[in-house]
N, C-alpha and C. Protein backbone atom coordinates (compact mmCIF):
# COMPACT_ATOMS: atom_id res chain seq x y z
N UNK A 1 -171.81 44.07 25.00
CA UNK A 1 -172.24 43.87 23.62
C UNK A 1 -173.57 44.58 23.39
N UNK A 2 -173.80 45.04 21.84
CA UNK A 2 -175.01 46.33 21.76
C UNK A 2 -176.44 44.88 21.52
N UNK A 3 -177.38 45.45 22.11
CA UNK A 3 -178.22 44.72 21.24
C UNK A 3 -178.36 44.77 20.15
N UNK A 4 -179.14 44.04 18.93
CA UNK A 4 -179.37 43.72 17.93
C UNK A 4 -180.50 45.19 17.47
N UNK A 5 -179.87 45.26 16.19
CA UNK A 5 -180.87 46.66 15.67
C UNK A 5 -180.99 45.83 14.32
N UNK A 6 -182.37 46.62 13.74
CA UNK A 6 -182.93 46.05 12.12
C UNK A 6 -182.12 46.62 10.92
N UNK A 7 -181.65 46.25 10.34
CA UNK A 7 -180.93 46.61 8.98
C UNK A 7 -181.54 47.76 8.59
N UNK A 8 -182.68 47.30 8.19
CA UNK A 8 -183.28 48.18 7.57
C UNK A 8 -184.41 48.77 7.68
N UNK A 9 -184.98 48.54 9.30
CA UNK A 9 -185.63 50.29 9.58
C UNK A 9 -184.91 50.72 10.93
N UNK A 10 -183.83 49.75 11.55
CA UNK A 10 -183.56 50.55 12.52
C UNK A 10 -183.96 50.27 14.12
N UNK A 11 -184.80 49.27 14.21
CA UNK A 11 -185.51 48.91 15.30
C UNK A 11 -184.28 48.32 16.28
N UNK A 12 -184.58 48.56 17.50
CA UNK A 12 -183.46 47.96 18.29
C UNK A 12 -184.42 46.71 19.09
N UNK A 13 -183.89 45.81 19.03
CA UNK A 13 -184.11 44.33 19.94
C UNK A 13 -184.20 45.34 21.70
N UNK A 14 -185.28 44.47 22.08
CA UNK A 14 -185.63 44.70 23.52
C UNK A 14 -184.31 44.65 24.74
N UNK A 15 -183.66 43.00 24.01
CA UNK A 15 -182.56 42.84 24.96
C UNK A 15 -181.35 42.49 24.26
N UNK A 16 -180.13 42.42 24.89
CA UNK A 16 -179.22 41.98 24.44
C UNK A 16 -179.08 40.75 23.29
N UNK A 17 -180.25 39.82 23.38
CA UNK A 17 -180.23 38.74 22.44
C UNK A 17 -181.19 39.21 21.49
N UNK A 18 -180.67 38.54 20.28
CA UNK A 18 -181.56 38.95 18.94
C UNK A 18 -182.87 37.93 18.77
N UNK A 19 -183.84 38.26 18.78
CA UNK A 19 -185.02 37.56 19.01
C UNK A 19 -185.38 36.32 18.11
N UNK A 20 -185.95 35.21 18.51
CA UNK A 20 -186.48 33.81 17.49
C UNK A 20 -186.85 34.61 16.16
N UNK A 21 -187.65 35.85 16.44
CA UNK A 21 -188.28 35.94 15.47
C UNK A 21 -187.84 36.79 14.64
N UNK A 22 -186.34 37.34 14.91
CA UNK A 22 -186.17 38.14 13.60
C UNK A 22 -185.29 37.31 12.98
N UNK A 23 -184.97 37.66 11.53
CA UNK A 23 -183.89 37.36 10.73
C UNK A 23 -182.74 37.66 10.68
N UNK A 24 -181.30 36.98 10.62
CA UNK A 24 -180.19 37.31 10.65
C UNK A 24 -179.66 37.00 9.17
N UNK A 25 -178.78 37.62 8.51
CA UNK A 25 -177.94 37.10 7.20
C UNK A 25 -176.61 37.57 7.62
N UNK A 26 -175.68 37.33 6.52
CA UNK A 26 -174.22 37.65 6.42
C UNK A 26 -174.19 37.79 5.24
N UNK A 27 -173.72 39.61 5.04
CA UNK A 27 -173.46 40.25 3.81
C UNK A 27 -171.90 40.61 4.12
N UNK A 28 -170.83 40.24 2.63
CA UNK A 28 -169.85 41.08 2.84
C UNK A 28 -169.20 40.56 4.15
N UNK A 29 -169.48 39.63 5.08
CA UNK A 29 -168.83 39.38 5.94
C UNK A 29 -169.54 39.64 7.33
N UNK A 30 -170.36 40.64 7.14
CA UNK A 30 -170.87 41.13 8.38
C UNK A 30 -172.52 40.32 8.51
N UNK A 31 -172.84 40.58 9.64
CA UNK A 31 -173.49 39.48 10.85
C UNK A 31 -174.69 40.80 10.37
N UNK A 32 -176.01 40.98 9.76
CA UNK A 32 -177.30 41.89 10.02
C UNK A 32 -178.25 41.04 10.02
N UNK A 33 -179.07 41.59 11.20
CA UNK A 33 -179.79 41.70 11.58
C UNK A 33 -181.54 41.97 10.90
N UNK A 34 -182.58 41.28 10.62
CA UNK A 34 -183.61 41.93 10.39
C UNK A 34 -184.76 42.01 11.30
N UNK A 35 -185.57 43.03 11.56
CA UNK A 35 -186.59 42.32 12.74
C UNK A 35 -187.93 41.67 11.76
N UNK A 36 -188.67 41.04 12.64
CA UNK A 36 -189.95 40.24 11.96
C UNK A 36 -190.93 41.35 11.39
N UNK A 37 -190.64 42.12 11.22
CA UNK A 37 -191.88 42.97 10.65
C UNK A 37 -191.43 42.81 9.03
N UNK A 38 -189.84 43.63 8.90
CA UNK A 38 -188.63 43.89 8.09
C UNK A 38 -188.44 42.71 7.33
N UNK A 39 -188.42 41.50 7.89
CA UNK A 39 -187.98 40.38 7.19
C UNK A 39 -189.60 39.73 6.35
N UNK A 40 -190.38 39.73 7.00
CA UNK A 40 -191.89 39.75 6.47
C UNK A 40 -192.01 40.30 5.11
N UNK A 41 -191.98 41.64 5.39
CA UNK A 41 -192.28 42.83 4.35
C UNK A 41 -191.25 42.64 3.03
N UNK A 42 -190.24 42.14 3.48
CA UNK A 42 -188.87 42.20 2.53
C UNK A 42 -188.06 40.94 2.36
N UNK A 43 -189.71 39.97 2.52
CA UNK A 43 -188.71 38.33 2.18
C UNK A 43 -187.90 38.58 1.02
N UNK A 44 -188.81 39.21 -0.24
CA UNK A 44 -188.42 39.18 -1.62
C UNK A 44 -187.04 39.41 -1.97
N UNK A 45 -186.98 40.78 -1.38
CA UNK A 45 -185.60 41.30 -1.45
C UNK A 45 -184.80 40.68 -0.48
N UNK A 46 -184.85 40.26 0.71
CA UNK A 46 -183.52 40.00 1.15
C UNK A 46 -183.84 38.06 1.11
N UNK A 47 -184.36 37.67 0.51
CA UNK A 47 -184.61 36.04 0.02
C UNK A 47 -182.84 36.03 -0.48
N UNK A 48 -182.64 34.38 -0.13
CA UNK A 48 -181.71 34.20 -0.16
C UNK A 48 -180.39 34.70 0.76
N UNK A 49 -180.50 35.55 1.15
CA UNK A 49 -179.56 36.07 2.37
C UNK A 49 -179.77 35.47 3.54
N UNK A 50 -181.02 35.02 4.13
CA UNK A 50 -181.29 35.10 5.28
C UNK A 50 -180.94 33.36 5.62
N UNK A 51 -180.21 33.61 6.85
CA UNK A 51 -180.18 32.17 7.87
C UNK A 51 -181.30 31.15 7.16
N UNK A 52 -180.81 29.96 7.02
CA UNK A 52 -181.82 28.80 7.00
C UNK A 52 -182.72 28.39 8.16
N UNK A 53 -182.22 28.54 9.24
CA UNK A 53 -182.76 29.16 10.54
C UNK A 53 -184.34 29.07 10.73
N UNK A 54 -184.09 30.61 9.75
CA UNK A 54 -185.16 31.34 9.89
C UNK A 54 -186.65 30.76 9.22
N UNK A 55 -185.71 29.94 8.15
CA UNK A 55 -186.95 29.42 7.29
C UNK A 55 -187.32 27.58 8.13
């Protein structure tokens, strides 16, 4: 299985598991990924998508 990469800049996770600290949502069906920088910068926009999790 690939590690976890950021939606939206691209960053790949260190290891196979997707880290505490990034954000995950489900768009469309599919499982993405955000890392903590990404999800920080872009609560606004991706608010509401993201795992309850996270919050």
């Amino acid at each position: 299985m690939a590690s976890a990469i950021c939606a939206l800049c691209g960053r790949q996770a260190e290891s196979e598991d997707v880290p505490l600290t990034w954000a995950t949502s489900v768009e469309n069906g599919r499982k993405l990924h955000y890392c903590d920088v990404c999800a920080r910068e872009n609560v606004r926009s991706i608010e509401g998508k993201l795992d309850s999790v996270y919050w």
